[in-house]
PDB file of N, CA and C in Angstrom:
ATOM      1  N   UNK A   1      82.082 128.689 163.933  1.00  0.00           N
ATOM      2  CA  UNK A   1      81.676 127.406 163.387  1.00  0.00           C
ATOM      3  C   UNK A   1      82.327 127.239 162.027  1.00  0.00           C
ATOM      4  N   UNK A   2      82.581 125.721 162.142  1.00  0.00           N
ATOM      5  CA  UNK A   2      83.184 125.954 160.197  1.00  0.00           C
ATOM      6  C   UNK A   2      82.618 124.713 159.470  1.00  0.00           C
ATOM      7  N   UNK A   3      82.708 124.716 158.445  1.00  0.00           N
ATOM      8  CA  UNK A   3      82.394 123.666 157.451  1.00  0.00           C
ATOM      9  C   UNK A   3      82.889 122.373 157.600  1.00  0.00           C
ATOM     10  N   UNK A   4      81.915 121.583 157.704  1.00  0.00           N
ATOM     11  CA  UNK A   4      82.064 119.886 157.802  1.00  0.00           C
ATOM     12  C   UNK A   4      82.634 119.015 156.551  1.00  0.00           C
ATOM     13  N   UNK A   5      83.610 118.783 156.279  1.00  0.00           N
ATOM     14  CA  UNK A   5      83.965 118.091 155.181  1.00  0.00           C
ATOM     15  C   UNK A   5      83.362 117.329 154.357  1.00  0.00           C
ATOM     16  N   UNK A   6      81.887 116.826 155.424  1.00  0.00           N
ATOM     17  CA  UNK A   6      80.637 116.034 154.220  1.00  0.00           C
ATOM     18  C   UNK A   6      79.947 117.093 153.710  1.00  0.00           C
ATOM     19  N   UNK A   7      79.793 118.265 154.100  1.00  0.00           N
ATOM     20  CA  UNK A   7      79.134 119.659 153.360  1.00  0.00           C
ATOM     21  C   UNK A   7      80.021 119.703 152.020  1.00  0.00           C
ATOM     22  N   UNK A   8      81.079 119.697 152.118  1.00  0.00           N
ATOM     23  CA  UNK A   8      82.167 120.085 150.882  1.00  0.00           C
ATOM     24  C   UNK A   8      81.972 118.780 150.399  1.00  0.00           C
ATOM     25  N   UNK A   9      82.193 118.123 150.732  1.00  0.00           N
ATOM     26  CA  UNK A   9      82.120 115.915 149.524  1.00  0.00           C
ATOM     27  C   UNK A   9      80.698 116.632 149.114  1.00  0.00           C
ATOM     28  N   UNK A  10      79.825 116.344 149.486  1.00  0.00           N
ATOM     29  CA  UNK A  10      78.412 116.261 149.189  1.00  0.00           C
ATOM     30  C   UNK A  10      78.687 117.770 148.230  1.00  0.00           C
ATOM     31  N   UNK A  11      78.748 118.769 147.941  1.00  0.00           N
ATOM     32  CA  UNK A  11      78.550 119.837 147.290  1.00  0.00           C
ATOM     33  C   UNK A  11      79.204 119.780 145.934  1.00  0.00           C
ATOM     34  N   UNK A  12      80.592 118.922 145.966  1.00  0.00           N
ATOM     35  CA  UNK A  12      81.274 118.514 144.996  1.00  0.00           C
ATOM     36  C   UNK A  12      80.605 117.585 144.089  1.00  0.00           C
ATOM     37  N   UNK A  13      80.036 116.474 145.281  1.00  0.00           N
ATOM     38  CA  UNK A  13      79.086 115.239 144.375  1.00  0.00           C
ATOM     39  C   UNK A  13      78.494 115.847 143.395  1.00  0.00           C
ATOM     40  N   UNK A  14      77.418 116.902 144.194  1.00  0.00           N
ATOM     41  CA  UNK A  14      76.529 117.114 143.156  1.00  0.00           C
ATOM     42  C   UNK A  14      77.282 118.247 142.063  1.00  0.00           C
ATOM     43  N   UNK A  15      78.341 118.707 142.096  1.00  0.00           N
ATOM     44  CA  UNK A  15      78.951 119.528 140.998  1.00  0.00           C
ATOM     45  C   UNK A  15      79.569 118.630 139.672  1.00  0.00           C
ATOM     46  N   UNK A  16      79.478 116.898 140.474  1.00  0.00           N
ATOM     47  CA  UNK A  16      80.433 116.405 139.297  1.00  0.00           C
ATOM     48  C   UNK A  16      79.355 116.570 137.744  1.00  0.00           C
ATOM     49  N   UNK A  17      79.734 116.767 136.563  1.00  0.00           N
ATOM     50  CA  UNK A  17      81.302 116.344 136.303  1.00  0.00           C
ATOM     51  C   UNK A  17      81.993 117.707 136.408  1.00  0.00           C
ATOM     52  N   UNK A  18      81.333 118.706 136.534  1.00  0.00           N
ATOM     53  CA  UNK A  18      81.801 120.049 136.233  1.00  0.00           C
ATOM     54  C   UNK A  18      83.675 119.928 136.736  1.00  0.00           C
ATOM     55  N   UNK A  19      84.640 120.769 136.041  1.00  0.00           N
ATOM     56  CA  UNK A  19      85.719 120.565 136.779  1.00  0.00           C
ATOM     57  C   UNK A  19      86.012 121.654 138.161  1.00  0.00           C
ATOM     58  N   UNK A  20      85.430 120.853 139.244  1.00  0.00           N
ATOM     59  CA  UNK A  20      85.557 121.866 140.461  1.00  0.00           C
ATOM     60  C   UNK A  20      86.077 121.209 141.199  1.00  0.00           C
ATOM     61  N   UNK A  21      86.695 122.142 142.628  1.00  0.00           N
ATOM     62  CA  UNK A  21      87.862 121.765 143.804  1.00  0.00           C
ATOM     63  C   UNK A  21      87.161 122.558 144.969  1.00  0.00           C
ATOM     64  N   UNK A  22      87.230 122.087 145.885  1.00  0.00           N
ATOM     65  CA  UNK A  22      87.321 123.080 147.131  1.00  0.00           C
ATOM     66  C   UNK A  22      88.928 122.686 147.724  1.00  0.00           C
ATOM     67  N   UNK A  23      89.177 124.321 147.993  1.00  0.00           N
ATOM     68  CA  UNK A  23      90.625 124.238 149.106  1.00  0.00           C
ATOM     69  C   UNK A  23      90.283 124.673 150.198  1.00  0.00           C
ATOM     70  N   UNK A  24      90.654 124.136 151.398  1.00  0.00           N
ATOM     71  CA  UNK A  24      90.573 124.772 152.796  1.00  0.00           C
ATOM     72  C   UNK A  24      91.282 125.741 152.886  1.00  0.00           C
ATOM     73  N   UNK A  25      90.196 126.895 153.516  1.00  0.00           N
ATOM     74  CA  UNK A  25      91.320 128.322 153.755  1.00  0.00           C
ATOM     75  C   UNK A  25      90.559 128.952 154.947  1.00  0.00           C
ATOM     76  N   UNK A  26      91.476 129.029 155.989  1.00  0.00           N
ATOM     77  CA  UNK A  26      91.069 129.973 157.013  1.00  0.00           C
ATOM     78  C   UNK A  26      89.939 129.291 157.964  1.00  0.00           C
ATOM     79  N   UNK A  27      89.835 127.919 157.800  1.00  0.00           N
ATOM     80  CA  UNK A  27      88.344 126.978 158.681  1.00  0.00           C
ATOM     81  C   UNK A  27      87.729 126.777 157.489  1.00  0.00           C
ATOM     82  N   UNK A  28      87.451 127.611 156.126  1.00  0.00           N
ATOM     83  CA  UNK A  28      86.439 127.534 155.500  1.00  0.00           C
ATOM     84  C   UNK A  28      86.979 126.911 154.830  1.00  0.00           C
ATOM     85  N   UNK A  29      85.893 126.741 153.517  1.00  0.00           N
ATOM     86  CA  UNK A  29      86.360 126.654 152.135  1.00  0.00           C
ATOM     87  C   UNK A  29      86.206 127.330 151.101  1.00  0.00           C
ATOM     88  N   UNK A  30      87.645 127.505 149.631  1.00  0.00           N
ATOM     89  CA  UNK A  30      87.025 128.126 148.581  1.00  0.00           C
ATOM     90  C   UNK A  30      86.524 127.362 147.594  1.00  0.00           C
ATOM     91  N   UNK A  31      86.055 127.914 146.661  1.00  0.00           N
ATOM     92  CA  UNK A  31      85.613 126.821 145.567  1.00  0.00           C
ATOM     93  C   UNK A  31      85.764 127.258 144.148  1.00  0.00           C
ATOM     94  N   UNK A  32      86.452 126.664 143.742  1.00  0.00           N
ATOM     95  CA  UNK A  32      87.539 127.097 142.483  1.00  0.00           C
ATOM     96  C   UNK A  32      86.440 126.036 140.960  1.00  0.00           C
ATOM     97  N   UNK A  33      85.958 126.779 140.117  1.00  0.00           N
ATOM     98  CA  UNK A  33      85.465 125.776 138.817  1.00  0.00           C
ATOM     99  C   UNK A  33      86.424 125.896 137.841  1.00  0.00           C
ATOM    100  N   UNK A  34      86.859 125.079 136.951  1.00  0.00           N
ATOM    101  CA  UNK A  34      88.102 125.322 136.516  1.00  0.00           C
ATOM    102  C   UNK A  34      88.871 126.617 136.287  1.00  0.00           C
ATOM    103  N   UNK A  35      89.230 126.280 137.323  1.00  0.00           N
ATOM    104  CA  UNK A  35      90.289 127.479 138.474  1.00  0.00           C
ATOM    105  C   UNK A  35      90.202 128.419 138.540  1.00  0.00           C
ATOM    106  N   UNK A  36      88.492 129.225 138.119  1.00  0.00           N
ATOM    107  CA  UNK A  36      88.211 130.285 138.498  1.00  0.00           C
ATOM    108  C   UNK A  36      87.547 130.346 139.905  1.00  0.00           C
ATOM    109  N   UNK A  37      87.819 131.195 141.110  1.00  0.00           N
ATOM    110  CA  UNK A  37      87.288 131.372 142.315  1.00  0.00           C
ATOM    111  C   UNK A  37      86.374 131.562 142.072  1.00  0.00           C
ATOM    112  N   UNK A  38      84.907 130.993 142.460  1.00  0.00           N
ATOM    113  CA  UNK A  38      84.151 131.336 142.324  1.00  0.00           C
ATOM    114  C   UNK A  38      83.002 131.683 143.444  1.00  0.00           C
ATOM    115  N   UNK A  39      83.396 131.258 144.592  1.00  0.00           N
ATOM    116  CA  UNK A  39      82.791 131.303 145.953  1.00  0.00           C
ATOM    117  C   UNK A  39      83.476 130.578 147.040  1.00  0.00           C
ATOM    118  N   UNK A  40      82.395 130.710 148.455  1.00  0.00           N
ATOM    119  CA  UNK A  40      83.420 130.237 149.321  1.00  0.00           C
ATOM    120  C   UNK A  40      82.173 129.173 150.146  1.00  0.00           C
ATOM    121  N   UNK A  41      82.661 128.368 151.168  1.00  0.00           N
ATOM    122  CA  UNK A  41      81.670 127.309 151.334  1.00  0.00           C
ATOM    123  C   UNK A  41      82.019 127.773 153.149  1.00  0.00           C
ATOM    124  N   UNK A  42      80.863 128.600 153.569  1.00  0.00           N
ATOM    125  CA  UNK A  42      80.961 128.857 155.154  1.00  0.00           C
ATOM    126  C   UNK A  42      79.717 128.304 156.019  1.00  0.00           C
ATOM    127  N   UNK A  43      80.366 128.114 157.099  1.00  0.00           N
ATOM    128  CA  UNK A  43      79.432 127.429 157.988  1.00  0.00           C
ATOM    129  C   UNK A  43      78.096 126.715 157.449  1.00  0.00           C
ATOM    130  N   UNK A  44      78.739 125.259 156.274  1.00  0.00           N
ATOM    131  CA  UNK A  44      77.913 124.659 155.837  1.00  0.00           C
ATOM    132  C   UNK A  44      77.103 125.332 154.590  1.00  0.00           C
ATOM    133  N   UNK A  45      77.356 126.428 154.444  1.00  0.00           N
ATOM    134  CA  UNK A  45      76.303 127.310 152.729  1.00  0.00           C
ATOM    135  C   UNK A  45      77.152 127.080 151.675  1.00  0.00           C
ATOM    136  N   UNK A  46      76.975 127.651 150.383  1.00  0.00           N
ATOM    137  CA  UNK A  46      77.676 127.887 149.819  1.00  0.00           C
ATOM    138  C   UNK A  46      77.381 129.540 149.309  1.00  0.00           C
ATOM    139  N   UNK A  47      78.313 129.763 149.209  1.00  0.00           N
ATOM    140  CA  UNK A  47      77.919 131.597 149.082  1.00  0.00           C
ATOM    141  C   UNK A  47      78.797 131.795 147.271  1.00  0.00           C
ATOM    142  N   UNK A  48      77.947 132.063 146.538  1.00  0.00           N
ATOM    143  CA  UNK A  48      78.875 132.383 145.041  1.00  0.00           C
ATOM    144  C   UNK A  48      79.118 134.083 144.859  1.00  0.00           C
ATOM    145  N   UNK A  49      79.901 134.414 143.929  1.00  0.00           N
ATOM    146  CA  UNK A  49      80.270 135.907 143.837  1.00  0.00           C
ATOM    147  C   UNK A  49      79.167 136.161 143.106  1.00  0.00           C
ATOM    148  N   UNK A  50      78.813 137.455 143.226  1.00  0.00           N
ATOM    149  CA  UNK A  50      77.761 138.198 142.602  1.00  0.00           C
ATOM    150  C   UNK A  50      78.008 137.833 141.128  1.00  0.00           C
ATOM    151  N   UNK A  51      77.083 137.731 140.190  1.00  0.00           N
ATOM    152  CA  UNK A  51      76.958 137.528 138.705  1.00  0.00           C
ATOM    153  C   UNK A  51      75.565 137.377 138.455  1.00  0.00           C
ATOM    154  N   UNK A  52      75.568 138.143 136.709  1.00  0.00           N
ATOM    155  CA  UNK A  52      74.039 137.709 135.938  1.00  0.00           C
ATOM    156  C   UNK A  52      73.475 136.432 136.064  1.00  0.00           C
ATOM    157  N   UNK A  53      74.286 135.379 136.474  1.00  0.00           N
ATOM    158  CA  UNK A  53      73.872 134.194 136.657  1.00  0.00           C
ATOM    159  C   UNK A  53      73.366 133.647 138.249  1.00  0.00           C
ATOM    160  N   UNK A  54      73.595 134.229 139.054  1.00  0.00           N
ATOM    161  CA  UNK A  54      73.136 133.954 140.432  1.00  0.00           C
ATOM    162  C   UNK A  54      72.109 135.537 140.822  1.00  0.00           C
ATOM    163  N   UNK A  55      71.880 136.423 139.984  1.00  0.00           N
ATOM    164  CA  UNK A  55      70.851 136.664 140.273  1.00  0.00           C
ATOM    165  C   UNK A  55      69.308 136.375 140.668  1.00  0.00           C
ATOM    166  N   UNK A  56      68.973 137.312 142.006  1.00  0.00           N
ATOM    167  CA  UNK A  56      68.067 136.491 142.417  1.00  0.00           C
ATOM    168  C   UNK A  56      68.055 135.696 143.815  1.00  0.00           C
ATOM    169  N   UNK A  57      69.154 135.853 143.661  1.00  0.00           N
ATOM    170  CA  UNK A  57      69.368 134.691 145.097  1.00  0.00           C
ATOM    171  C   UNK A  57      69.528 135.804 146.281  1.00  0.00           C
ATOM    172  N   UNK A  58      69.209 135.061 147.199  1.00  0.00           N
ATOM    173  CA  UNK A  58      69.452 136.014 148.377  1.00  0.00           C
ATOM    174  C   UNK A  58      70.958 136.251 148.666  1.00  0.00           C
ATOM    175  N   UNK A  59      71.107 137.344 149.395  1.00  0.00           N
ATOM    176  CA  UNK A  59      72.268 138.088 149.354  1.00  0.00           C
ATOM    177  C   UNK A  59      72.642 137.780 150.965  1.00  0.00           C
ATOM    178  N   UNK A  60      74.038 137.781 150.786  1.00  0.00           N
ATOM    179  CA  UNK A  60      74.524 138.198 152.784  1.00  0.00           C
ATOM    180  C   UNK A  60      76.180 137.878 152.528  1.00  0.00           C
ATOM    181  N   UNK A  61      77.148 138.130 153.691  1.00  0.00           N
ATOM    182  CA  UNK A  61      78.496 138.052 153.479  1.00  0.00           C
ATOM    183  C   UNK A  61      78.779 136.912 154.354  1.00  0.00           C
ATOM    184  N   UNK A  62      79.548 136.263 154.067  1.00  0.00           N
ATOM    185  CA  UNK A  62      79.628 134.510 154.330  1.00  0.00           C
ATOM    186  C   UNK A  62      80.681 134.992 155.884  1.00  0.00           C
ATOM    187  N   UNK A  63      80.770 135.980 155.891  1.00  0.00           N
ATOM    188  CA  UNK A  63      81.689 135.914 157.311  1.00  0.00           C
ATOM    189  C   UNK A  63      81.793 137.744 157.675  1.00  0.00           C
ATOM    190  N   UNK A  64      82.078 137.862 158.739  1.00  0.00           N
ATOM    191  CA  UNK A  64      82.153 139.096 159.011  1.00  0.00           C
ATOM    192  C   UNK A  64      83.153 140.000 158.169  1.00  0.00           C
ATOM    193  N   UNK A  65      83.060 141.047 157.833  1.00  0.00           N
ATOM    194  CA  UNK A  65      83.657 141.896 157.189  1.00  0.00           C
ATOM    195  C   UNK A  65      83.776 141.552 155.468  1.00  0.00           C
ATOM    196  N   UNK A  66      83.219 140.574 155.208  1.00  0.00           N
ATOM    197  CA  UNK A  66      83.318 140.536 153.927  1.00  0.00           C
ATOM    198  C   UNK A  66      82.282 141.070 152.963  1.00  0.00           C
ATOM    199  N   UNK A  67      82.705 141.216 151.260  1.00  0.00           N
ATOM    200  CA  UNK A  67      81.520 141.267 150.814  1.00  0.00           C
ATOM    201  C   UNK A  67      80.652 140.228 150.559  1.00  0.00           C
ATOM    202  N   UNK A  68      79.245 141.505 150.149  1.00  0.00           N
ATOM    203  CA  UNK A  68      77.783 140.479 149.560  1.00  0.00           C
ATOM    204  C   UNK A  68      78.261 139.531 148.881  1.00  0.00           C
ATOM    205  N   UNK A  69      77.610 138.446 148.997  1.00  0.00           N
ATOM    206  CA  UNK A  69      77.397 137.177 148.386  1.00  0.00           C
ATOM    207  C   UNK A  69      76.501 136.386 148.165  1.00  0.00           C
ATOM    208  N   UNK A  70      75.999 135.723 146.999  1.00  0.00           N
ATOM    209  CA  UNK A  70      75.000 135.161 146.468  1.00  0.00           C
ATOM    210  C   UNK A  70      74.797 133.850 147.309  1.00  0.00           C
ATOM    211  N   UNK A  71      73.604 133.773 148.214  1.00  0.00           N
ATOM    212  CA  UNK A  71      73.422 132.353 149.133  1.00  0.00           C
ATOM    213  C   UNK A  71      72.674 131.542 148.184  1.00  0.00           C
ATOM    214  N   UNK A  72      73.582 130.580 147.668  1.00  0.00           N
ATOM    215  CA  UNK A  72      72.914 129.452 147.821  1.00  0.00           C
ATOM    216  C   UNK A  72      71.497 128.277 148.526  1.00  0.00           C
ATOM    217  N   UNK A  73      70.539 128.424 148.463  1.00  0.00           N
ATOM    218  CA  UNK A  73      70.010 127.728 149.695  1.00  0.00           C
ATOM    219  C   UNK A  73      70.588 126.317 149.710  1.00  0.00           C
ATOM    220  N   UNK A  74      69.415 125.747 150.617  1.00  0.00           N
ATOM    221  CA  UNK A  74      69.788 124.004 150.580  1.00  0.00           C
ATOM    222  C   UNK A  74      69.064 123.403 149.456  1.00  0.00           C
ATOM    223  N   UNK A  75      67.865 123.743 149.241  1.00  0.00           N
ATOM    224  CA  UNK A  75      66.887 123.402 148.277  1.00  0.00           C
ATOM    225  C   UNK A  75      67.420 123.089 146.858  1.00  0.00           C
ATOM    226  N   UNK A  76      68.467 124.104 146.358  1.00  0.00           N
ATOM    227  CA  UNK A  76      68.887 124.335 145.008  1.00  0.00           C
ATOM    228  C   UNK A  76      70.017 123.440 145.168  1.00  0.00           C
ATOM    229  N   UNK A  77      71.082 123.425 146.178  1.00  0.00           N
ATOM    230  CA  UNK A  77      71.869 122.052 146.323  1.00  0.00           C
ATOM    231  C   UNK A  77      71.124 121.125 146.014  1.00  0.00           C
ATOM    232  N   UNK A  78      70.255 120.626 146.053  1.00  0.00           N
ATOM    233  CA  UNK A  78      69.687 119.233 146.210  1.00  0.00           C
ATOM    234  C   UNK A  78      69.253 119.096 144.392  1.00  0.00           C
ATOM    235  N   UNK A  79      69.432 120.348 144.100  1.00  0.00           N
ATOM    236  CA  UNK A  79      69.125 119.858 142.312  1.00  0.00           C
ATOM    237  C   UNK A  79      70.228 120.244 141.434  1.00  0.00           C
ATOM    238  N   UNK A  80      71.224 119.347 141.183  1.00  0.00           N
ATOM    239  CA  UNK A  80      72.349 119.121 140.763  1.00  0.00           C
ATOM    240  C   UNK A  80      72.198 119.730 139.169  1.00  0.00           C
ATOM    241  N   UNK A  81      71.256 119.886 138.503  1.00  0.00           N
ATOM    242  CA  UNK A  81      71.634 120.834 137.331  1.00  0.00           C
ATOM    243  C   UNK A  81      71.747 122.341 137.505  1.00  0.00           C
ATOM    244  N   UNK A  82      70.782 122.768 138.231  1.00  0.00           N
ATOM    245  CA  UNK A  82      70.745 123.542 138.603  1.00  0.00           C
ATOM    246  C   UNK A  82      71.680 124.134 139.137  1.00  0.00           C
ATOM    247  N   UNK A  83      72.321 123.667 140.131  1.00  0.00           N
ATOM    248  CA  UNK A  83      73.637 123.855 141.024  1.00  0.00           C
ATOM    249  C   UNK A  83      74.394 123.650 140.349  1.00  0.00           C
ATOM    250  N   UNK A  84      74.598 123.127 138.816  1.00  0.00           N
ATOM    251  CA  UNK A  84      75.648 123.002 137.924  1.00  0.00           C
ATOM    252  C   UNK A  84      75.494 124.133 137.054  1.00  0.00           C
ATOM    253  N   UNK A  85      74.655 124.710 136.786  1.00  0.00           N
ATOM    254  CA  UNK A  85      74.435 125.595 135.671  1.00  0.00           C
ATOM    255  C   UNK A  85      74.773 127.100 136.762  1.00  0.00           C
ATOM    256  N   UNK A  86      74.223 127.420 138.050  1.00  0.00           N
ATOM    257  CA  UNK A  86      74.982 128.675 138.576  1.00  0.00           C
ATOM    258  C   UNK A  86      76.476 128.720 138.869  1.00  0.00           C
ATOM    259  N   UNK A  87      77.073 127.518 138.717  1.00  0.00           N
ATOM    260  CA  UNK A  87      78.847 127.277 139.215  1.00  0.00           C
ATOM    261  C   UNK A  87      79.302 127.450 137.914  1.00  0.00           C
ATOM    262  N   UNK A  88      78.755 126.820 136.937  1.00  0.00           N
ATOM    263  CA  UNK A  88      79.791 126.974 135.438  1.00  0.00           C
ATOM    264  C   UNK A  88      78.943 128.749 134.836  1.00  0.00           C
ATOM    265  N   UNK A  89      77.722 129.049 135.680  1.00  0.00           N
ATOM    266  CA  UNK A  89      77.666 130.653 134.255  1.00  0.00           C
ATOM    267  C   UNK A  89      78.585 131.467 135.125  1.00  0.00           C
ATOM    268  N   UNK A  90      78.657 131.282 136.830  1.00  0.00           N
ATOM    269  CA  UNK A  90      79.704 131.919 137.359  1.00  0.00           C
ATOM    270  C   UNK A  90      81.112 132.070 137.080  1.00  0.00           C
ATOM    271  N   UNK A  91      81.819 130.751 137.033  1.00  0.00           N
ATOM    272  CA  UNK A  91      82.883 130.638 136.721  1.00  0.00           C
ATOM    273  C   UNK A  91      82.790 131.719 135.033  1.00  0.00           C
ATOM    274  N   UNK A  92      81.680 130.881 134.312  1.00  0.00           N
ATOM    275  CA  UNK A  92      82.224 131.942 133.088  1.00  0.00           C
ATOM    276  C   UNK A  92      81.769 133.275 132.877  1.00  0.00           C
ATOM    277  N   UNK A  93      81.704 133.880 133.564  1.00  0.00           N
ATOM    278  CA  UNK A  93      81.202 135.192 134.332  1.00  0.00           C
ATOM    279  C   UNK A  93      82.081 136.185 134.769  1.00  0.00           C
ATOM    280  N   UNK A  94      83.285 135.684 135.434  1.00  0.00           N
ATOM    281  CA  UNK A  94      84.466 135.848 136.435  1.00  0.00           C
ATOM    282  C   UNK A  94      85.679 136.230 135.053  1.00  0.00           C
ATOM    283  N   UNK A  95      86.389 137.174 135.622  1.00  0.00           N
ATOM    284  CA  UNK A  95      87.742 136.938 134.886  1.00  0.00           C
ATOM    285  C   UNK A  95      88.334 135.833 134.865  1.00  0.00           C
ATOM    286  N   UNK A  96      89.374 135.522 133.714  1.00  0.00           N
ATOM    287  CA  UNK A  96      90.086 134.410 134.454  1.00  0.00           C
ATOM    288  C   UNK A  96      91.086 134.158 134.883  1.00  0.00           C
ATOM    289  N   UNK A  97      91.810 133.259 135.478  1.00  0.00           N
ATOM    290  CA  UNK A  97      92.739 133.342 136.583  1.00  0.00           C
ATOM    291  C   UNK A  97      94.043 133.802 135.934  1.00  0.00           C
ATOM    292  N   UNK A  98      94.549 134.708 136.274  1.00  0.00           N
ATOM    293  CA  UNK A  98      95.894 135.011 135.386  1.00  0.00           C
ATOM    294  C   UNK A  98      96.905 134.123 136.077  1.00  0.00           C
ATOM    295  N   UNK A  99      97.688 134.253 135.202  1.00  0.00           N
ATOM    296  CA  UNK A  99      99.179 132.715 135.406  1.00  0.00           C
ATOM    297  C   UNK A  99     100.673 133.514 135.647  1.00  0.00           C
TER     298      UNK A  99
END
């Protein structure tokens, strides 16, 4: 199964203004906050990389063989600060993207 393109619009909506992208990769999606990777968007979730800031959240790997990842529910999508404040402490959490 893969991600519906209104899962990704709708996930972005609520990220604006933050500066974020999803790219299609592999069926899925990744999700880049200014242009740090910061998770991936599978079969409709959003799954973020482990950090002090998504602690707490339930854990699982967004696809077979991968690692743990911080699940998102639906609930916390639906509250756009919230869902803004775990994407930007992630992103600034993360190394950053070397050039």
């Amino acid at each position: 199964m893969s991600t519906s393109r209104a899962t990704v619009d709708h996930l972005l909506e609520q990220l604006e203004p933050l500066p974020v992208r999803a790219r299609a990769m592999f069926g899925e999606h990744g999700l880049y906050c200014d242009e740090t990777f910061v998770g991936v968007i599978c079969d409709d979730v959003l799954f973020l990389k482990p950090t002090a800031a998504t602690d707490g959240l339930p854990e699982g790997a967004p696809y077979p063989g991968a690692k743990a990842h911080r699940i998102v529910v639906a609930e916390t999508v639906e509250e756009p600060a919230l869902l803004q404040r775990l994407v930007a402490e992630t992103a600034a959490a993360l190394p950053a993207r070397r050039r």
